[in-house]
C-alpha atoms as a PDB file:
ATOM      1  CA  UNK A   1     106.390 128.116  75.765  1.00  0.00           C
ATOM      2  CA  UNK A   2     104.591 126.882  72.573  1.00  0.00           C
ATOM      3  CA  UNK A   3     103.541 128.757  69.783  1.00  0.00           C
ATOM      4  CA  UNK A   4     100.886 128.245  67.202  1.00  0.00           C
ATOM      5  CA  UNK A   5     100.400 130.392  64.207  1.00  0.00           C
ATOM      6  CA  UNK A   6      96.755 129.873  62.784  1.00  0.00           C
ATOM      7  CA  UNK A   7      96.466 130.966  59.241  1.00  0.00           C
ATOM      8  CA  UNK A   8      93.073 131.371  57.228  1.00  0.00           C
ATOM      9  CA  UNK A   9      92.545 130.128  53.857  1.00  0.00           C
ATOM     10  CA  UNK A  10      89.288 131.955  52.171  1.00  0.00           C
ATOM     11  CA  UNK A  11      86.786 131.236  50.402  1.00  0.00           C
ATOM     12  CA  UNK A  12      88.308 130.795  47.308  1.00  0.00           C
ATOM     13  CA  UNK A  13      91.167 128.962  48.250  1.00  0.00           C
ATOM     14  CA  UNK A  14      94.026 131.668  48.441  1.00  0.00           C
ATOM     15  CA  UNK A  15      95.776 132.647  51.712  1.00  0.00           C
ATOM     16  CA  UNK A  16      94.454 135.734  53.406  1.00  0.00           C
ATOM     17  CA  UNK A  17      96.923 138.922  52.415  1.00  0.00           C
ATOM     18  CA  UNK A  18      97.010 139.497  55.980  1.00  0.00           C
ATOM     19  CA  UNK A  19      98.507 135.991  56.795  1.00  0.00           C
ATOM     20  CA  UNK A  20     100.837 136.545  53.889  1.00  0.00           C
ATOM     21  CA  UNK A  21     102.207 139.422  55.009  1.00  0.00           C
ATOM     22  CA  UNK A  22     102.985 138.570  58.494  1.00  0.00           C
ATOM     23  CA  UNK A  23     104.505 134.730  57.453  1.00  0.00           C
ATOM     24  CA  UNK A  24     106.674 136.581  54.959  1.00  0.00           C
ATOM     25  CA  UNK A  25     107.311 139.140  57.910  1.00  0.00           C
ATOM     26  CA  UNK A  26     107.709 136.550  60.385  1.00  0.00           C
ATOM     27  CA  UNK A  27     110.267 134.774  57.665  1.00  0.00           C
ATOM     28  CA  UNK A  28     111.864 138.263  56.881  1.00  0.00           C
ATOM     29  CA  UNK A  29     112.851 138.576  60.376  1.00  0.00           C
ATOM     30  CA  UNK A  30     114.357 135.379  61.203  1.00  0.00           C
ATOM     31  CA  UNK A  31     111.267 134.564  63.836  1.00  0.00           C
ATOM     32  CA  UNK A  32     109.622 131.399  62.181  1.00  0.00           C
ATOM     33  CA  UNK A  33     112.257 129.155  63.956  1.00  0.00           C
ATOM     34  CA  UNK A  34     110.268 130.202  66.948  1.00  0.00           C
ATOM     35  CA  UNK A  35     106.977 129.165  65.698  1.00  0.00           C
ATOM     36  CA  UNK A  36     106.231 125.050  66.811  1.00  0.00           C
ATOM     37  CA  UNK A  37     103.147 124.796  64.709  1.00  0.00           C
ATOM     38  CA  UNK A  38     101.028 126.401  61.514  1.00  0.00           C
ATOM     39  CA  UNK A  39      97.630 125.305  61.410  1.00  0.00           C
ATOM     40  CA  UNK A  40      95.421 126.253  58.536  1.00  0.00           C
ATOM     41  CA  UNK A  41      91.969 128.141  59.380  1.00  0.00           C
ATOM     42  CA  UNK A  42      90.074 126.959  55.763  1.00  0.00           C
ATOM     43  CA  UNK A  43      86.698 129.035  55.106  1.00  0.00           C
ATOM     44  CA  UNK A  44      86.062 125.846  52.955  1.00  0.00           C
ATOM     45  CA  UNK A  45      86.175 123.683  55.759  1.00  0.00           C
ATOM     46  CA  UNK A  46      85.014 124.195  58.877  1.00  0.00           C
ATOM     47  CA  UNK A  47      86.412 121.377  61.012  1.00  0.00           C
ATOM     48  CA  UNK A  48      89.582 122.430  59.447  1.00  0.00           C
ATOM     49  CA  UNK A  49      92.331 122.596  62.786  1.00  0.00           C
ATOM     50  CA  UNK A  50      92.157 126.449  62.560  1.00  0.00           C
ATOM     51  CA  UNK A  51      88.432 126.740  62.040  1.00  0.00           C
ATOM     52  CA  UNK A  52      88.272 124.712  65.281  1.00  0.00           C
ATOM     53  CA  UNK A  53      90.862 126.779  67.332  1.00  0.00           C
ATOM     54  CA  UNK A  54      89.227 129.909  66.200  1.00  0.00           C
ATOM     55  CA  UNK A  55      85.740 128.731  67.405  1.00  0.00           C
ATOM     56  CA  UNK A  56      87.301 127.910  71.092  1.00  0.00           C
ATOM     57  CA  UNK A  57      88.922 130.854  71.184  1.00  0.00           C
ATOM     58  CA  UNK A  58      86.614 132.798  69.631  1.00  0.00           C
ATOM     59  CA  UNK A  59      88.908 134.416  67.420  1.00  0.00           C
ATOM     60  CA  UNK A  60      87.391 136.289  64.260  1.00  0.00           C
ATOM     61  CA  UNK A  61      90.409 137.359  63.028  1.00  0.00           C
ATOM     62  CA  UNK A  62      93.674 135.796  60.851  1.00  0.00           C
ATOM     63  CA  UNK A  63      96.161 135.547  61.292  1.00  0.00           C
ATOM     64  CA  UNK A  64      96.465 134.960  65.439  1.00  0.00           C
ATOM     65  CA  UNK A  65      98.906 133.447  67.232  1.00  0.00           C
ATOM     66  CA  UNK A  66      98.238 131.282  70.623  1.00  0.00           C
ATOM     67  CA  UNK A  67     101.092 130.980  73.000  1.00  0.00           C
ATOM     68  CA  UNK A  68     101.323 128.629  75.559  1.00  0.00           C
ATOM     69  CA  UNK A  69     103.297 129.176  78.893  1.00  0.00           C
ATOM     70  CA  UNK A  70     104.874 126.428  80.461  1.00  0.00           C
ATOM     71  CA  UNK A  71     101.605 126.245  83.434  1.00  0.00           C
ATOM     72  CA  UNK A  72      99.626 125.390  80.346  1.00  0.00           C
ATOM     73  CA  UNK A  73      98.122 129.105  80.224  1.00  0.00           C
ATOM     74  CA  UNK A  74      97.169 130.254  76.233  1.00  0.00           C
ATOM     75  CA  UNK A  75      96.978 133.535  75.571  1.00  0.00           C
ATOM     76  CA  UNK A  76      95.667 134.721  71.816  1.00  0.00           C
ATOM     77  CA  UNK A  77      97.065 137.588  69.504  1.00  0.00           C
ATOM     78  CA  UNK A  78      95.749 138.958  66.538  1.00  0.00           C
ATOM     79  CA  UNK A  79      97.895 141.818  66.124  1.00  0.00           C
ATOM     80  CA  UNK A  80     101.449 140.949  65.054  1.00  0.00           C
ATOM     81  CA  UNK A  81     103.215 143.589  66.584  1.00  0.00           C
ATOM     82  CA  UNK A  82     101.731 142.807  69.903  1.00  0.00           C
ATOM     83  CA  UNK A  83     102.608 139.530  69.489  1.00  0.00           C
ATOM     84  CA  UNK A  84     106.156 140.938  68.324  1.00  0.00           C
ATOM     85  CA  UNK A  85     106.592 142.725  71.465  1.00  0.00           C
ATOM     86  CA  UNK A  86     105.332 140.537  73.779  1.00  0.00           C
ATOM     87  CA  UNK A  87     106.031 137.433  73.118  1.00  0.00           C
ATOM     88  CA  UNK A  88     109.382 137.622  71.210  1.00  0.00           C
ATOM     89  CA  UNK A  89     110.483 140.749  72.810  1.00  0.00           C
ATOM     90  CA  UNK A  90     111.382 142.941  69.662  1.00  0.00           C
ATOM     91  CA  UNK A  91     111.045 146.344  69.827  1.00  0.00           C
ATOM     92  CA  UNK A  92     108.563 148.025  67.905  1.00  0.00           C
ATOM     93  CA  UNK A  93     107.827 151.413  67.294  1.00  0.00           C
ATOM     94  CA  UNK A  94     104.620 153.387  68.192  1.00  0.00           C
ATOM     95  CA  UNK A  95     103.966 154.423  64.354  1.00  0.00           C
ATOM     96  CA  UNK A  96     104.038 150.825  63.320  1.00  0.00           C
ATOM     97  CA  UNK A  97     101.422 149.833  65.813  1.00  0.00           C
ATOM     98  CA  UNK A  98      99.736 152.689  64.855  1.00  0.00           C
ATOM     99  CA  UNK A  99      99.899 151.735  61.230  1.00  0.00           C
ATOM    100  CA  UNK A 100      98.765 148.049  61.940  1.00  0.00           C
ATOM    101  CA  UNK A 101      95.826 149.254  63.982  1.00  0.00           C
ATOM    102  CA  UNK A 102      94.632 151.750  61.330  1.00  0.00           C
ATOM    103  CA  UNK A 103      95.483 148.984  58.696  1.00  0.00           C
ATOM    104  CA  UNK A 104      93.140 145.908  60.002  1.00  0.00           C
ATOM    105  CA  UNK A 105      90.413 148.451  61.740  1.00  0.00           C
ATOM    106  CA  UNK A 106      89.394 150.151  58.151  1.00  0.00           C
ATOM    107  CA  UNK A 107      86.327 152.165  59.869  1.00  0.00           C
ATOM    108  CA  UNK A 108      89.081 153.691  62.012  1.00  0.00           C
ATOM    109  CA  UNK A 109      90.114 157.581  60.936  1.00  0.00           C
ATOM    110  CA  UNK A 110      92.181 160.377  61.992  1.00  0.00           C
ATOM    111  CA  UNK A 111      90.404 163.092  64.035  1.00  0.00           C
END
């Protein structure tokens, strides 16, 4: 399995606070050993090696992670604790997911 962390620089040249808070996450919780490569999405640049993966992938959203399986299938995650679960089999609990959802989806409310 290989994994790729794609990162997005904006606009104005700072990191996205997403992509900030899941690398210091990912660093937090001992998992960037398993990460093989960080590529760098930059706004600025559009053949930029994350620009490009996002377009194939059609990904509109940063951070994402692409993982590889050994038959040369990639999936693509944009939510971290999917990701989490999945891929590096850590628990996580339902309020969390909840949390992230309600976090990156801002036009989401309670009922």
């Amino acid at each position: 399995m290989r994994i790729t962390l794609v990162k997005k620089i904006k606009a104005d040249g700072s990191l996205c606070r997403k992509c900030a808070e899941v690398t210091e996450r990912l660093e937090r919780e001992g998992h960037m050993g398993r990460i093989d490569q960080v590529l760098i999405a930059d706004e600025r640049d559009p053949q930029s090696p994350g620009m490009l993966l996002a377009r194939e992938y059609r990904v509109e959203r940063a951070p994402f992670f692409l993982v590889e399986d050994d038959g040369g299938e990639t999936r693509v995650y944009t939510v971290y604790l999917q990701f989490l679960k999945e891929v590096l089999q850590q628990q996580t609990s339902e309020a969390e997911e909840a949390t992230e959802i309600l976090r990156d989806n801002p036009d989401l409310d309670f009922l």
